[in-house]
C-alpha atoms as a PDB file:
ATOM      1  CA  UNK A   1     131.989 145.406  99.061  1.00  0.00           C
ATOM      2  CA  UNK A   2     128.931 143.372  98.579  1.00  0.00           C
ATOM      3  CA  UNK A   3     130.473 141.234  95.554  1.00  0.00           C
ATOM      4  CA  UNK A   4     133.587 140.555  97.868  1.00  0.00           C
ATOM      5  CA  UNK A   5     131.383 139.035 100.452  1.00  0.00           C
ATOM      6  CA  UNK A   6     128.983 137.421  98.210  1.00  0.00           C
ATOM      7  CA  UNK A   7     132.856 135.371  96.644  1.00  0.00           C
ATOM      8  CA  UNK A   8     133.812 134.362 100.081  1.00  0.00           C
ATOM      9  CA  UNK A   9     130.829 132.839 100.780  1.00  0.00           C
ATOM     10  CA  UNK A  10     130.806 130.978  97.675  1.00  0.00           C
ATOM     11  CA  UNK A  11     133.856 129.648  98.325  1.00  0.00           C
ATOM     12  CA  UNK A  12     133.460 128.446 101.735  1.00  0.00           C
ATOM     13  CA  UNK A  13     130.549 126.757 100.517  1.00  0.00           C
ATOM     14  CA  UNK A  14     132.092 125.247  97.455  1.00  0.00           C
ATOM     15  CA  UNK A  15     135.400 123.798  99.832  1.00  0.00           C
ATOM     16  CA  UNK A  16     132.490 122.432 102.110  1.00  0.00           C
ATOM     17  CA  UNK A  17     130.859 120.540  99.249  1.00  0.00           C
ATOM     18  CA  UNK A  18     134.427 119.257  98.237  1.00  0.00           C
ATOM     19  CA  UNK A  19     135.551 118.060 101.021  1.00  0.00           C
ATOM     20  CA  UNK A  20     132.794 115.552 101.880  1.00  0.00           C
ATOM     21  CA  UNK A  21     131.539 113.181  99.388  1.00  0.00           C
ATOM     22  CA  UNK A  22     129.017 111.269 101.089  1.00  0.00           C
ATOM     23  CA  UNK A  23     126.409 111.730 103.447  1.00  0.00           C
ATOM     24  CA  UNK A  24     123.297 109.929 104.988  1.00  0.00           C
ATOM     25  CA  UNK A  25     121.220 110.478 107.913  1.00  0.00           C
ATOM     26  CA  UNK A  26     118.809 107.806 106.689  1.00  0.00           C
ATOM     27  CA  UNK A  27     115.662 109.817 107.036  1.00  0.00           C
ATOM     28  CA  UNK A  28     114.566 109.822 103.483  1.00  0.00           C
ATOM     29  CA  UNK A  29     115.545 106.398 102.571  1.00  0.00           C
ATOM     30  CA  UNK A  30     118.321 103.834 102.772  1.00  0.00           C
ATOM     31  CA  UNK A  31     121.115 105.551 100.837  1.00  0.00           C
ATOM     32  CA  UNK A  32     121.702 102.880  98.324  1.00  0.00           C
ATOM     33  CA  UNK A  33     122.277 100.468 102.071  1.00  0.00           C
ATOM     34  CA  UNK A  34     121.741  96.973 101.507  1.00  0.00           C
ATOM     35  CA  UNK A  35     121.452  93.530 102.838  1.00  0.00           C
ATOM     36  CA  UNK A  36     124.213  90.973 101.989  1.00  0.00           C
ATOM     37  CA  UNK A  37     121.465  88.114 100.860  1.00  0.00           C
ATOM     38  CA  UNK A  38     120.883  84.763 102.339  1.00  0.00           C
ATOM     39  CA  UNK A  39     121.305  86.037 106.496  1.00  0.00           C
ATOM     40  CA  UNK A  40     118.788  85.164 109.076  1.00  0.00           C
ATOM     41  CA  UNK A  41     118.465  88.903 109.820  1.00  0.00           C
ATOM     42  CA  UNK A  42     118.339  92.112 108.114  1.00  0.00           C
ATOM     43  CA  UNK A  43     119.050  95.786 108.750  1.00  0.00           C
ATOM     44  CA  UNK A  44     116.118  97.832 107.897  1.00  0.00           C
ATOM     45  CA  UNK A  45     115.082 101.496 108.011  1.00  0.00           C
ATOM     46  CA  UNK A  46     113.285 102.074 111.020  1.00  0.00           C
ATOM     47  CA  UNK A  47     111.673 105.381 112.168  1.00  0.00           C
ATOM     48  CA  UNK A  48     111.213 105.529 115.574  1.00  0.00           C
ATOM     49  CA  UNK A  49     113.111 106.286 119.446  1.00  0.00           C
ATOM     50  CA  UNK A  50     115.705 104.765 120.627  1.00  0.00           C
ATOM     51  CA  UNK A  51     118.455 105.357 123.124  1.00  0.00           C
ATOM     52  CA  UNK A  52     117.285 108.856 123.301  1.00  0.00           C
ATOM     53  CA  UNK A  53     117.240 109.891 119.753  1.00  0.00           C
ATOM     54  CA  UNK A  54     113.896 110.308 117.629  1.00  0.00           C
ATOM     55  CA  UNK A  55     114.378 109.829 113.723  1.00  0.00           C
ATOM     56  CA  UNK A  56     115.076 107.265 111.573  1.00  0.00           C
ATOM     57  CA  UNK A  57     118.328 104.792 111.711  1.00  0.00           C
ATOM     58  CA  UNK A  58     119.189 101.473 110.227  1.00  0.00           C
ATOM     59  CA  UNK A  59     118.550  98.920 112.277  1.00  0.00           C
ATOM     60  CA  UNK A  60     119.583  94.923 112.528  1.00  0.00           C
ATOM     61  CA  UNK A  61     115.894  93.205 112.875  1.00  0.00           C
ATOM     62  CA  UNK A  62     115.924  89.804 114.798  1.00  0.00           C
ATOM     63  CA  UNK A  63     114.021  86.769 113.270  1.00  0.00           C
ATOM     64  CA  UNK A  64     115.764  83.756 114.490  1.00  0.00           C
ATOM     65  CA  UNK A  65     116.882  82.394 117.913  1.00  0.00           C
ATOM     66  CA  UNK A  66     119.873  80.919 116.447  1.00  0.00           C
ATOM     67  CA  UNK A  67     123.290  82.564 116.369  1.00  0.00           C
ATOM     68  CA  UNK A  68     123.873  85.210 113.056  1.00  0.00           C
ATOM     69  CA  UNK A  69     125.471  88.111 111.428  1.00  0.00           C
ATOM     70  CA  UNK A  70     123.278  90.670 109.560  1.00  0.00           C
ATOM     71  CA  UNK A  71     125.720  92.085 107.137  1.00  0.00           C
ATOM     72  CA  UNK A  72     124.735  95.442 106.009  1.00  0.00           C
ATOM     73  CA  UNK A  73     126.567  96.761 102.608  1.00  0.00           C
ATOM     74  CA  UNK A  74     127.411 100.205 101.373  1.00  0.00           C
ATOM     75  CA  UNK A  75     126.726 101.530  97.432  1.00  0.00           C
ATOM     76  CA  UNK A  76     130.597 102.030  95.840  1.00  0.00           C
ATOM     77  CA  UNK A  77     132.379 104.924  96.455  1.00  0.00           C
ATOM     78  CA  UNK A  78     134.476 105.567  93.234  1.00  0.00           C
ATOM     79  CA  UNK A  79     137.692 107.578  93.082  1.00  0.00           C
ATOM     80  CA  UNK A  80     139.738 107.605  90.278  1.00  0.00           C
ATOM     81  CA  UNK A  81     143.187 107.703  92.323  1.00  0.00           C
ATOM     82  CA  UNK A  82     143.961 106.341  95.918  1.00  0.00           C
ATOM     83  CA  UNK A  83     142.954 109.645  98.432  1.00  0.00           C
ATOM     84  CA  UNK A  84     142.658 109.615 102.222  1.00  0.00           C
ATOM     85  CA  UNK A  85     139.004 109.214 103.484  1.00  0.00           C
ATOM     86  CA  UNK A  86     137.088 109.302 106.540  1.00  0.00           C
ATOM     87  CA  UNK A  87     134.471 107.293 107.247  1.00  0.00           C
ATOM     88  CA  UNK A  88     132.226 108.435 110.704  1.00  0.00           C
ATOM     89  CA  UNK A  89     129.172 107.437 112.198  1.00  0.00           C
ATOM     90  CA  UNK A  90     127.162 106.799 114.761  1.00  0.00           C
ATOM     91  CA  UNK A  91     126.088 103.417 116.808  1.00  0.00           C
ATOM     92  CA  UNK A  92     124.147 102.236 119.242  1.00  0.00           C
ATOM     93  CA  UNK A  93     124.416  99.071 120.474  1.00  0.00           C
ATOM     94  CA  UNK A  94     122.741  97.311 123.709  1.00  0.00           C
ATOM     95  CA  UNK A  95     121.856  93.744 125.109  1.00  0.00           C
ATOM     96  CA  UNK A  96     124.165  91.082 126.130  1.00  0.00           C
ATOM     97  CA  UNK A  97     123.086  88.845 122.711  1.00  0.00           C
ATOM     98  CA  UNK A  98     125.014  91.303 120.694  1.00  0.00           C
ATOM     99  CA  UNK A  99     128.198  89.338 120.523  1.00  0.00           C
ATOM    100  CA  UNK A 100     129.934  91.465 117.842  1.00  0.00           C
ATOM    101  CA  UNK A 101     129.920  95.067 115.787  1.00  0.00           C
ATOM    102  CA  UNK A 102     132.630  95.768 113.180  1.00  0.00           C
ATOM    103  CA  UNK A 103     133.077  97.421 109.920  1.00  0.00           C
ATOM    104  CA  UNK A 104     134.967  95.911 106.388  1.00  0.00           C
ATOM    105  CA  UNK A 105     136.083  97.813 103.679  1.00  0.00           C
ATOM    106  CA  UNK A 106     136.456  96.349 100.310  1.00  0.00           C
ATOM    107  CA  UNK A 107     138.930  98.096  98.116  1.00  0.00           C
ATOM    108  CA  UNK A 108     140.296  96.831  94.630  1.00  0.00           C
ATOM    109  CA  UNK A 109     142.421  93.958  96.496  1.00  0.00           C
ATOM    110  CA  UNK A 110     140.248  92.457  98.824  1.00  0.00           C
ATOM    111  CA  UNK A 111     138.566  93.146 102.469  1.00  0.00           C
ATOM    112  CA  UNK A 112     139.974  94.148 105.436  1.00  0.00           C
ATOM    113  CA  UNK A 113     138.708  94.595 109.174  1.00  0.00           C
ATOM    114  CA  UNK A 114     138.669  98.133 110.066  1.00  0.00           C
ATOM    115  CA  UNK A 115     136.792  98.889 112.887  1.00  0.00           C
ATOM    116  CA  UNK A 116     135.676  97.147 115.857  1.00  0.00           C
ATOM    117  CA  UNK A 117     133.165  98.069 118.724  1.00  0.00           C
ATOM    118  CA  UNK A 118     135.513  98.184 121.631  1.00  0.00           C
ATOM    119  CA  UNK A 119     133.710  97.609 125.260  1.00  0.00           C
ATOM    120  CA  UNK A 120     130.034  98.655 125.784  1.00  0.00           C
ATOM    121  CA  UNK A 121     129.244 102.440 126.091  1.00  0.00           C
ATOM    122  CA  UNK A 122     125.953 103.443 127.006  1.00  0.00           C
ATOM    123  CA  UNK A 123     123.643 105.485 124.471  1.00  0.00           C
ATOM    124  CA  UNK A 124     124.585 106.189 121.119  1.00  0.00           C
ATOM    125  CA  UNK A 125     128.475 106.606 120.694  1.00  0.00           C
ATOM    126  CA  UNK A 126     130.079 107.975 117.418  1.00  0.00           C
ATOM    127  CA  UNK A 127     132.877 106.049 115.446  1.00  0.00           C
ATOM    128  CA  UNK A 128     135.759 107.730 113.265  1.00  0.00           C
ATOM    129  CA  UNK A 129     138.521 105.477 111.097  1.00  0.00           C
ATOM    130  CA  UNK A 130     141.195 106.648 108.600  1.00  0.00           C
ATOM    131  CA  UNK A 131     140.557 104.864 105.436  1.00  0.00           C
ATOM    132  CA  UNK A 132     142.293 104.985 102.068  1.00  0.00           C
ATOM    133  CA  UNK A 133     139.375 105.207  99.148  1.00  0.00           C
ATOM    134  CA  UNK A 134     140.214 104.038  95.950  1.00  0.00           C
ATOM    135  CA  UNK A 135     138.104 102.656  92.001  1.00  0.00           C
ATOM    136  CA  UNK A 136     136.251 100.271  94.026  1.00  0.00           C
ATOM    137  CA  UNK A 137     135.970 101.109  98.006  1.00  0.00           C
ATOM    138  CA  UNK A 138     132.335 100.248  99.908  1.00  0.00           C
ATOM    139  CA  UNK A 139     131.791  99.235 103.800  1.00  0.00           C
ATOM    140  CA  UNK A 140     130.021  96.090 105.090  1.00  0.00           C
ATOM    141  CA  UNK A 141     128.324  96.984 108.715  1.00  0.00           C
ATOM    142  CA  UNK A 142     128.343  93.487 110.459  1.00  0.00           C
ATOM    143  CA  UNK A 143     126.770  92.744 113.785  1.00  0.00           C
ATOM    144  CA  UNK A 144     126.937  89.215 115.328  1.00  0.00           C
ATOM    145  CA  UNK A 145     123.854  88.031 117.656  1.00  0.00           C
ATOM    146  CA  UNK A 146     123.266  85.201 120.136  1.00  0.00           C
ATOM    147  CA  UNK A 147     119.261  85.667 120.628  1.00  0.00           C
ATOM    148  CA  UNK A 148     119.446  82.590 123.185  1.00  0.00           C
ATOM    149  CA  UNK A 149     121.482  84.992 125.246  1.00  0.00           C
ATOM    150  CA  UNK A 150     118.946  88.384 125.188  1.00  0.00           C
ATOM    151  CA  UNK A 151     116.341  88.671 122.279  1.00  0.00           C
ATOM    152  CA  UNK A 152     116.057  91.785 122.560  1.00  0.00           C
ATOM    153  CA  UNK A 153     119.658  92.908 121.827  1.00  0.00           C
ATOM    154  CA  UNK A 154     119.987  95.621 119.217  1.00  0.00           C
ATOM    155  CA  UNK A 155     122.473  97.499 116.617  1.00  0.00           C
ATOM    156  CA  UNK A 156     122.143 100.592 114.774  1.00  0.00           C
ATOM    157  CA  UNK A 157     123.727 102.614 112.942  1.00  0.00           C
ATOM    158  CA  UNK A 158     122.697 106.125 112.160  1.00  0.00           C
ATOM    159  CA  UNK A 159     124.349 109.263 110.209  1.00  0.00           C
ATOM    160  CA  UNK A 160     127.194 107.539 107.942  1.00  0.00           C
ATOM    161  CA  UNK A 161     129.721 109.804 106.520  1.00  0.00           C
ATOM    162  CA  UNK A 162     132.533 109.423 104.381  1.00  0.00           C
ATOM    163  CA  UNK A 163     134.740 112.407 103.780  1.00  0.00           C
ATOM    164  CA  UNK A 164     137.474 112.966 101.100  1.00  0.00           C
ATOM    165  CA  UNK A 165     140.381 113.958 103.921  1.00  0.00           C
ATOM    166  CA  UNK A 166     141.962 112.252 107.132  1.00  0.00           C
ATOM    167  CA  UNK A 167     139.866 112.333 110.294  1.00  0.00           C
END
């Protein structure tokens, strides 16, 4: 009886493992996250409170008063045939300077839109999209700022997944 259990567990935990290919919940480090190079701003790992949640998050850093998008890139997820995905995570966005949030994917024929923040919540709201992953998928996180309109607007993005199955 004891071996029986002992093989069900292993192969709950094994289908568990399977099914999701990526996780990060940034509190270690950035994941392989990185900047897209020459923007005014930056995301950066930040540990610290916000909207109710203590930890650490990436978070778009202002240093200009001019209009901007900090483009934030993912590391290459790499599947050797086309396979449904699902990419989820949490954001937080607040302040009327934010003038844009949305998420790319680049696949092996180009870039295409597909998410975009729709309305303002309040707090920290989670996002889910369908995606197709193929050789050469990643994600560019891109929020848009006017700091003449708020300085003190802010985007973040915390607990990125990407799962090998439909949402």
């Amino acid at each position: 009886m004891k071996a029986f259990v002992v093989g069900i567990l292993s192969l709950t935990a094994t289908l568990i493992v399977a099914e999701q290919s990526y996780s990060c919940d940034f509190e270690r480090d950035t994941c392989g996250f990185t900047n897209e190079e020459g923007r005014l701003s930056n995301w950066e790992r930040v540990e610290t409170e916000l909207g109710g949640r203590k930890g650490s998050y990436m978070q778009v850093l202002i240093n200009s008063t001019e209009k901007h998008i900090a483009r934030m890139i993912t590391p290459y997820f790499e599947h050797h045939e086309e396979v449904p995905g699902c990419l989820v995570f949490d954001y937080y966005v607040n302040g009327n300077g934010v003038k844009g949030f949305s998420v790319e994917q680049e696949h092996d024929y180009g870039i295409t839109t597909i998410w975009l923040q729709a309305g303002r919540g309040s707090g920290w709201q989670k996002a889910q999209v369908d995606v197709e992953i193929d050789e050469s998928t990643r994600f560019f996180f891109s929020a848009k700022f006017d700091p003449s309109l708020d300085e003190k607007s802010t985007v973040a993005v915390d607990n990125a997944v990407l799962r090998i199955s439909k949402c």
